[in-house]
Every structure is written in structure tokens, then in C-alpha cells.
Protein backbone atom coordinates (compact mmCIF):
# COMPACT_ATOMS: atom_id res chain seq x y z
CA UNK A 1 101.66 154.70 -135.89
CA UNK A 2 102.93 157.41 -133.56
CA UNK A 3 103.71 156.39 -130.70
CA UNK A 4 101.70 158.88 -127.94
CA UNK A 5 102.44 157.36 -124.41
CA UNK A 6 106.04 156.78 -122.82
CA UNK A 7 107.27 154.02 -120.13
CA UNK A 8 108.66 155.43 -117.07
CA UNK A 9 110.87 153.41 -114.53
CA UNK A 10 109.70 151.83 -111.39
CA UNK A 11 112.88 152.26 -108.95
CA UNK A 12 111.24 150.12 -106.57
CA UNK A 13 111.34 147.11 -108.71
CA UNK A 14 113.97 147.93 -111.31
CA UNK A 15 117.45 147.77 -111.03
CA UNK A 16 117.35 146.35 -107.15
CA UNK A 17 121.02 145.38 -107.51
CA UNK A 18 121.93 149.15 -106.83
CA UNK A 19 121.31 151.13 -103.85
CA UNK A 20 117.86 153.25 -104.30
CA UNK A 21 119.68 156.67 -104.82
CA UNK A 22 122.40 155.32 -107.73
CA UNK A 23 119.24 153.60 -109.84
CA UNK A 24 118.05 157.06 -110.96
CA UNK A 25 121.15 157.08 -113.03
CA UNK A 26 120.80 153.68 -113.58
CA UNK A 27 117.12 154.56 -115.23
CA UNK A 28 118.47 157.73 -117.37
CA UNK A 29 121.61 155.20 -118.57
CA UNK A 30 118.22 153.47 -120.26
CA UNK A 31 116.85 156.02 -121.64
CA UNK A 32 113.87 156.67 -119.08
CA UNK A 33 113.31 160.42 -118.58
CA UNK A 34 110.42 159.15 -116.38
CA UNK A 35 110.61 157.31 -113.28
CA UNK A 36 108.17 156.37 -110.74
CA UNK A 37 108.11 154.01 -106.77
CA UNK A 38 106.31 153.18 -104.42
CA UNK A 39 107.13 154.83 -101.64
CA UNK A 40 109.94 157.74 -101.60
CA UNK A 41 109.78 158.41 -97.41
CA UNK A 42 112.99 157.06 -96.40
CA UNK A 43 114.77 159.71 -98.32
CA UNK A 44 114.33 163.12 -98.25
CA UNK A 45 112.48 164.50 -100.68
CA UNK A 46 115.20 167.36 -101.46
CA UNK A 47 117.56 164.69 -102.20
CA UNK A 48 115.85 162.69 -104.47
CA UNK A 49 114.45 166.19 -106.11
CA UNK A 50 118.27 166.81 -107.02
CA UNK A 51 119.04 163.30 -108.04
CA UNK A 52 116.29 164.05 -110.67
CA UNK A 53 117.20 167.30 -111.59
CA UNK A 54 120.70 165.81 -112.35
CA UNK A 55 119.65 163.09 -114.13
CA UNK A 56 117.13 165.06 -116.34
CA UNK A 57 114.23 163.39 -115.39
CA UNK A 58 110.18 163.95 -113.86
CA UNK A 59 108.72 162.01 -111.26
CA UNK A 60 104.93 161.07 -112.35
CA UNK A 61 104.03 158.73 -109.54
CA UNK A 62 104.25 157.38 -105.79
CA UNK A 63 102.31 155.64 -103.26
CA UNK A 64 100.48 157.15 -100.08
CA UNK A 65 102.38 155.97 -96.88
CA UNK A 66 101.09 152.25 -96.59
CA UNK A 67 101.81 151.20 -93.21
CA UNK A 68 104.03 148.50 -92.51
CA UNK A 69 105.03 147.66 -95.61
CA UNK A 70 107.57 144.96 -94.57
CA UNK A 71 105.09 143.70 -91.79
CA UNK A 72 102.86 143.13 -95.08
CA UNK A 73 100.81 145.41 -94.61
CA UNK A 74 99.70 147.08 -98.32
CA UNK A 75 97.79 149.93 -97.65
CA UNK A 76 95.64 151.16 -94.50
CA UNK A 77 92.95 153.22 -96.42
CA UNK A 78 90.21 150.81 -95.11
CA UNK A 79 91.26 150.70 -91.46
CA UNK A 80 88.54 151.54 -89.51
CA UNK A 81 91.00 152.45 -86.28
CA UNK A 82 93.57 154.36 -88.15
CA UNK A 83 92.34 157.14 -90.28
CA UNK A 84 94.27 159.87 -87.93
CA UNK A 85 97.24 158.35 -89.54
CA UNK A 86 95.84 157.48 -93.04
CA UNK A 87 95.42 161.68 -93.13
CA UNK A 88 98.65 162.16 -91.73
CA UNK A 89 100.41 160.09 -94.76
CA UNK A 90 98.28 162.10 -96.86
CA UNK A 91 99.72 165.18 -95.58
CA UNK A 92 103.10 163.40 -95.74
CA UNK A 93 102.79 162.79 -99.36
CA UNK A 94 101.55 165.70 -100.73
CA UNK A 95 104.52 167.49 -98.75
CA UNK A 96 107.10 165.01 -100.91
CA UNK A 97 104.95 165.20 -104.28
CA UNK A 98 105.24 169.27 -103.80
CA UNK A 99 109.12 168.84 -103.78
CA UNK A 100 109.52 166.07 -105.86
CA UNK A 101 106.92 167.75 -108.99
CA UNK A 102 105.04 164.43 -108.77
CA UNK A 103 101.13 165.21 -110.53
CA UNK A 104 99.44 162.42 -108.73
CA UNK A 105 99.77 160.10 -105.74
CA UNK A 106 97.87 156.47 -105.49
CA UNK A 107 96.34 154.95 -103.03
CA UNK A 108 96.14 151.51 -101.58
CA UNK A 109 92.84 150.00 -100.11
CA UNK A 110 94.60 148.01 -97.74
CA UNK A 111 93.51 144.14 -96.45
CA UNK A 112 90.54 145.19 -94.02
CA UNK A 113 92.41 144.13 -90.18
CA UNK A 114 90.69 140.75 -88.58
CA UNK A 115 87.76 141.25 -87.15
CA UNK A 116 86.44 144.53 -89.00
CA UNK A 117 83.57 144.08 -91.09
CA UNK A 118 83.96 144.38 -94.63
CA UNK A 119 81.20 146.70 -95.03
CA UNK A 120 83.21 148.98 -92.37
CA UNK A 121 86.27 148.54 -94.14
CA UNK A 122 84.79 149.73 -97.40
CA UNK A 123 83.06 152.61 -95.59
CA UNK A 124 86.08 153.48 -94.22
CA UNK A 125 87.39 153.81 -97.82
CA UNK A 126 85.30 155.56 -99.41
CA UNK A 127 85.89 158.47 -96.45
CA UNK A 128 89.36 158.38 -96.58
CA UNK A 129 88.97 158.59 -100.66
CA UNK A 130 86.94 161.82 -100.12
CA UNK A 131 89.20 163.28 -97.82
CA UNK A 132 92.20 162.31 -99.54
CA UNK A 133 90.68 164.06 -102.70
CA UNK A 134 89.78 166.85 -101.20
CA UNK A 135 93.21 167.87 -99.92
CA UNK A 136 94.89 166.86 -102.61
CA UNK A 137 92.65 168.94 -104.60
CA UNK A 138 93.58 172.24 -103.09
CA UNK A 139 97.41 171.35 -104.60
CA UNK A 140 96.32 170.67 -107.72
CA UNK A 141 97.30 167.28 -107.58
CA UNK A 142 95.05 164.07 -108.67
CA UNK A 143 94.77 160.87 -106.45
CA UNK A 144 94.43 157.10 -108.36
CA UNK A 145 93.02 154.08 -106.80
CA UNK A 146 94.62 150.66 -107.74
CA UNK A 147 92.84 147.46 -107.96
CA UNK A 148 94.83 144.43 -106.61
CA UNK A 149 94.93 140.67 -107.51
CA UNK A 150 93.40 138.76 -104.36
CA UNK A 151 96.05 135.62 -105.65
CA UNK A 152 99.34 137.71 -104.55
CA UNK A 153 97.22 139.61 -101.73
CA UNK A 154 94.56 137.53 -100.24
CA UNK A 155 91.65 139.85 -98.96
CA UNK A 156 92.74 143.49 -100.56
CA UNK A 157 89.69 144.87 -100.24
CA UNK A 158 89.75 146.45 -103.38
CA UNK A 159 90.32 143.86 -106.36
CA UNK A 160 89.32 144.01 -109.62
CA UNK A 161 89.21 147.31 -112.46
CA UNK A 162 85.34 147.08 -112.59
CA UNK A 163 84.90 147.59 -108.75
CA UNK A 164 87.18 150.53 -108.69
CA UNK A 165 85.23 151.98 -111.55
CA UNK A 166 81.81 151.44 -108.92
CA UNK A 167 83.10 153.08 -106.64
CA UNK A 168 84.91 155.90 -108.40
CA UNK A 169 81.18 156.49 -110.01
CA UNK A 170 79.47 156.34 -106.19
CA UNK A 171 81.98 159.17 -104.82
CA UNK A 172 81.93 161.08 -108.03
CA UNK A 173 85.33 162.95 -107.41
CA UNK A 174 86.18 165.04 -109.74
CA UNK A 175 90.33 164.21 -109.17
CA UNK A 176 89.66 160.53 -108.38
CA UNK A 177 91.04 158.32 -111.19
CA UNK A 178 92.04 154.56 -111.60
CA UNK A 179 95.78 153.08 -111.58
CA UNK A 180 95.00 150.01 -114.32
CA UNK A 181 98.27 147.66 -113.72
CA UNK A 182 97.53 145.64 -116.51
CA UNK A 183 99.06 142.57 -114.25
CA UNK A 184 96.39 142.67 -111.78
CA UNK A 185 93.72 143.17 -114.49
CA UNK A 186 94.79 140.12 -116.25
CA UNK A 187 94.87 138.11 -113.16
CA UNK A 188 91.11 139.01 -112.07
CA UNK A 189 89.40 139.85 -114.94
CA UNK A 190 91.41 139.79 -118.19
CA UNK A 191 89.48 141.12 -120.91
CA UNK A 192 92.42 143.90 -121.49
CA UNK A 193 91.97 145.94 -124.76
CA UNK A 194 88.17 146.11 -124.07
CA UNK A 195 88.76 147.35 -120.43
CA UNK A 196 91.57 149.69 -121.31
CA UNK A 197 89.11 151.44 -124.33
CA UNK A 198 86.16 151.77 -122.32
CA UNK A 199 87.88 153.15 -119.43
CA UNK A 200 90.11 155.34 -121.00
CA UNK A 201 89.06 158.67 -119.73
CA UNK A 202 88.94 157.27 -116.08
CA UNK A 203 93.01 155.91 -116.19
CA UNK A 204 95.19 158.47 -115.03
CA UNK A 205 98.15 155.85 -115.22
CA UNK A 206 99.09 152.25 -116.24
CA UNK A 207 101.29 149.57 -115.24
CA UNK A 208 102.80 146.46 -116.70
CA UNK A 209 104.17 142.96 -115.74
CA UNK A 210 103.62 140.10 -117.79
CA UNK A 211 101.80 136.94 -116.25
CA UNK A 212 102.78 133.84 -114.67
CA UNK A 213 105.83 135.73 -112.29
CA UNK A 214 105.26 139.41 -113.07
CA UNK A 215 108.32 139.64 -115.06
CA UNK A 216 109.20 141.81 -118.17
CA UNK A 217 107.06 141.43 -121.08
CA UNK A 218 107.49 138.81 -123.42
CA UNK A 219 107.57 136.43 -119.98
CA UNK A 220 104.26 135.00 -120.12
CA UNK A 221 100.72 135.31 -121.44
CA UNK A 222 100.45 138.68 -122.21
CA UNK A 223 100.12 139.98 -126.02
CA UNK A 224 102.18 143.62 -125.39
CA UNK A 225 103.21 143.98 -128.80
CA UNK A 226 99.68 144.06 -129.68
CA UNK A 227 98.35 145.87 -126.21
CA UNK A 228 100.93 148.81 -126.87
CA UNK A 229 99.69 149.32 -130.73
CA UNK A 230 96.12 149.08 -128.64
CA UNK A 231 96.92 151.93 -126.62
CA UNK A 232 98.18 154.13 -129.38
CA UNK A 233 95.33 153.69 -131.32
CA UNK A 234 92.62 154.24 -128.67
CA UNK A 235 94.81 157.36 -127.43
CA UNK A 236 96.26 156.90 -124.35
CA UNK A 237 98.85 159.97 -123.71
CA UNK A 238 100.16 158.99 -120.20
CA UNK A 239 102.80 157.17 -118.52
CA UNK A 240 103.13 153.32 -118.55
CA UNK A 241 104.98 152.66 -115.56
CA UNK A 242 107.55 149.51 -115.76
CA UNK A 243 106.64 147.65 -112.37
CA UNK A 244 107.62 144.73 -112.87
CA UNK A 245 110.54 142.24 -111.32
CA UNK A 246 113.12 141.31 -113.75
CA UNK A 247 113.69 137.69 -114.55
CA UNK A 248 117.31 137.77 -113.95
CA UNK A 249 117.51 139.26 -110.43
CA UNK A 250 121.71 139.30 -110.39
CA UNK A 251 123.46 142.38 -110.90
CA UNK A 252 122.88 144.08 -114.30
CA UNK A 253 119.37 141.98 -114.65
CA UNK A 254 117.19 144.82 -115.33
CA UNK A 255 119.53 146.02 -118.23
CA UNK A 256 119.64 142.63 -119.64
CA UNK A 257 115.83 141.93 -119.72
CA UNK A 258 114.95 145.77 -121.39
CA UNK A 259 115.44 143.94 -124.64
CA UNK A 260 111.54 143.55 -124.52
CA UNK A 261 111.50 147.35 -125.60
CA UNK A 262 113.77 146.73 -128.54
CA UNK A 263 111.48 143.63 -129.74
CA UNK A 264 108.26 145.61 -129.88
CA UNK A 265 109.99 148.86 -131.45
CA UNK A 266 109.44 150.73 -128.09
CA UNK A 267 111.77 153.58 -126.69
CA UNK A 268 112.02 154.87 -123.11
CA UNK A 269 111.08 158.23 -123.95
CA UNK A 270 107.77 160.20 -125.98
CA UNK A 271 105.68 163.11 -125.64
CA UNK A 272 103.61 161.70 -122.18
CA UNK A 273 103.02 165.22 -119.90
């Protein structure tokens, strides 16, 4: 069977070993004419625009700014106190996406702060959503929610594919789609190849990690020989984004554990817009 999707790169968890600017070369010396990450803001965008122009390669996804990332903080859509700044990031990525040719940015609930009612926190949500949609309307550009598991981040407010899917059908935004990282999924609801078909039209984008550890396929649990042969044959033409942490973290790891693409007959690059 043809194979209709391609696998792009996530910089932010692939090759680690190398400085973020040098694993764009890194990506291309593996065949991936796609990358992705999570968040591009401590470089400027004209940089990493030129590092991708060298390396003959597209862009196709990053995060909103997510607060303080490193303070664990993983998103701050549903913070009652801080949507001035939520709509400042927004700003702040569209301005990067613009330069950087990146067609859609995601979006991270966030864990609702202490204190804040959940019901605020979702409400809080659901206005940033519109907003965010809104703007990034007017540039052409579509915004993705993504569910994730409450076992690595106790309290995200937003966990599981089939609440996203809710509340994508409550807002009714016509540029509002869902980020399925098929790691998550597994984690909260499993159920995979029947989620994936009868979503289809709603998934703007997919990631992978295999469970127990979130490694490579082939790791753990996860049947991707027979999830990738899924996804051709239901018709999935996007991007399946490679975020996941390579088994062997020393230097060269992420080379050495891309043998799971030559085990299930996969290459790095296909006919994904």
C-alpha cells in the first residue's frame, strides 16, 4: 500500500546530544524533510528560517508560549489571571509561524493554578480557544488542541481524545482541530485504530511514542507496524511527528534507535503537504 503520510522530526526530543541549531542537520542527515518542537522562542525565528532553508526542509508544527516551562508549568490556556499574556504568546507565535512557514500552532490547556475552580479553568479555555482561533484565522493558519495523560501531568485540565473532541464540537471553530499523540491516547483511553478512524477529519496532526517510557516504537506495547498500515488505509495525509525520547540518551542515540523505521518499511520522507 502507498504510503500517504510522512514522519517529521521533533528537535525538542530528538537528537538532544547536539545543540538545538546543529540537530536540523542532524534531522536532514536522516532523511526528515519535516521537522517540528515545541517551542522555537529562544531563537530567532530568522535564524532558524535559514537553518531550514539550508537544510531543505518545512516546519509543520510548534507550541504556543507555555509559561514556565522549566518551572513545570505546561501550558497557561486555562489560567483564569493570565489571559493578557496567553494573547500575547499568541501574537508571539503567529509572528514566528509567519517567518518560520509553520501551517498550524498547538495549544496547551495548562494544569488549572491552586485554588481556581475547575469550571473557571475550563471557561477560561474555551475563551482563550476562541480568541486564539480567531486571530490565527485572519493568517490563515489553523490552531490544534492536545489532550494530555494525567499519569505524566497530574491535573492537565485537558486529558483524554474524547474530551477534546466535546469541546472542539461546543466551540464549533471552524480552524480548531485535535493534536492525537497516540502516547497520551494509549495511556487514557487506548482504543487507537477505532479513535484514529472516527476522528479522522478532526486530526490536523499526530504524534508517536511507544508505551511504558515514551521511547521509539518497537519499545513497548504499541502495535505501529500495524497502526501505520491503519493510517494508510483509513487516509491520513498529514504529518506524524516523532516526539518521542530515545532509549539510548548518549551521543548518537537518536540515530541508533531510527532502526524502528527500517523494521516497519517506513522512510522519513512522502507526499504529507
Amino acid at each position: 500500500m502507498r504510503t500517504m503520510f510522512a514522519f517529521s522530526a521533533n528537535l525538542s526530543t530528538l537528537f538532544t546530544d547536539l545543540p538545538f541549531t546543529e540537530r536540523f542537520a542532524a534531522a536532514k542527515a536522516c532523511g526528515f524533510d519535516a521537522v517540528e518542537c515545541q517551542f522555537p522562542y529562544a531563537h530567532r525565528a530568522a535564524d532558524l528560517a535559514a537553518l531550514l532553508q539550508v537544510n531543505g526542509q518545512r516546519m509543520v508544527l510548534h507550541n504556543l508560549p507555555a509559561g514556565d516551562w522549566a518551572a513545570g508549568e505546561r501550558g497557561i490556556a486555562c489560567h483564569p489571571e493570565r489571559v493578557s499574556e496567553f494573547r500575547a504568546g499568541v501574537a508571539q507565535a503567529i509572528a514566528c509561524a509567519t517567518v518560520l512557514g509553520v501551517p498550524q500552532l498547538n495549544c496547551l490547556a495548562g494544569i488549572p493554578p491552586a485554588g481556581v475552580d475547575p469550571a473557571d479553568a475550563m471557561d477560561t479555555l474555551k475563551q482563550n480557544l476562541r480568541h486564539a482561533a480567531a486571530t490565527l484565522a485572519r493568517h490563515g493558519l489553523r490552531l490544534l488542541i492536545e489532550p494530555i495523560n494525567s499519569f505524566d501531568v497530574p491535573g492537565f485540565l485537558l486529558s483524554r481524545p474524547s474530551q477534546a473532541i466535546a469541546l472542539m464540537d461546543e466551540l464549533a471553530l471552524d480552524n480548531l482541530y485535535l493534536q492525537y499523540d497516540v502516547y497520551h491516547a494509549q495511556r487514557m483511553e487506548g482504543e487507537l485504530a477505532a479513535s484514529l478512524q472516527r476522528w479522522m477529519a478532526r486530526i490536523a496532526h499526530i504524534q508517536i511514542a511507544d508505551n511504558p517510557g515514551r521511547a521509539e516504537p518497537g519499545t513497548g506495547e504499541i502495535g505501529y507496524a500495524f497502526l501505520f498500515r491503519w493510517l494508510d488505509q483509513i487516509g491520513y495525509t498529514g504529518h506524524v511527528g516523532c516526539e518521542y525520547v530515545p532509549r539510548e540518551q548518549g551521543p548518537g542515540g537518536t540515530q541508533v534507535g531510527l532502526g524502528w523505521l527500517a523494521a516497519h518499511h517506513r522512510r522519513t520522507q512522502g507526499e504529507a503537504p
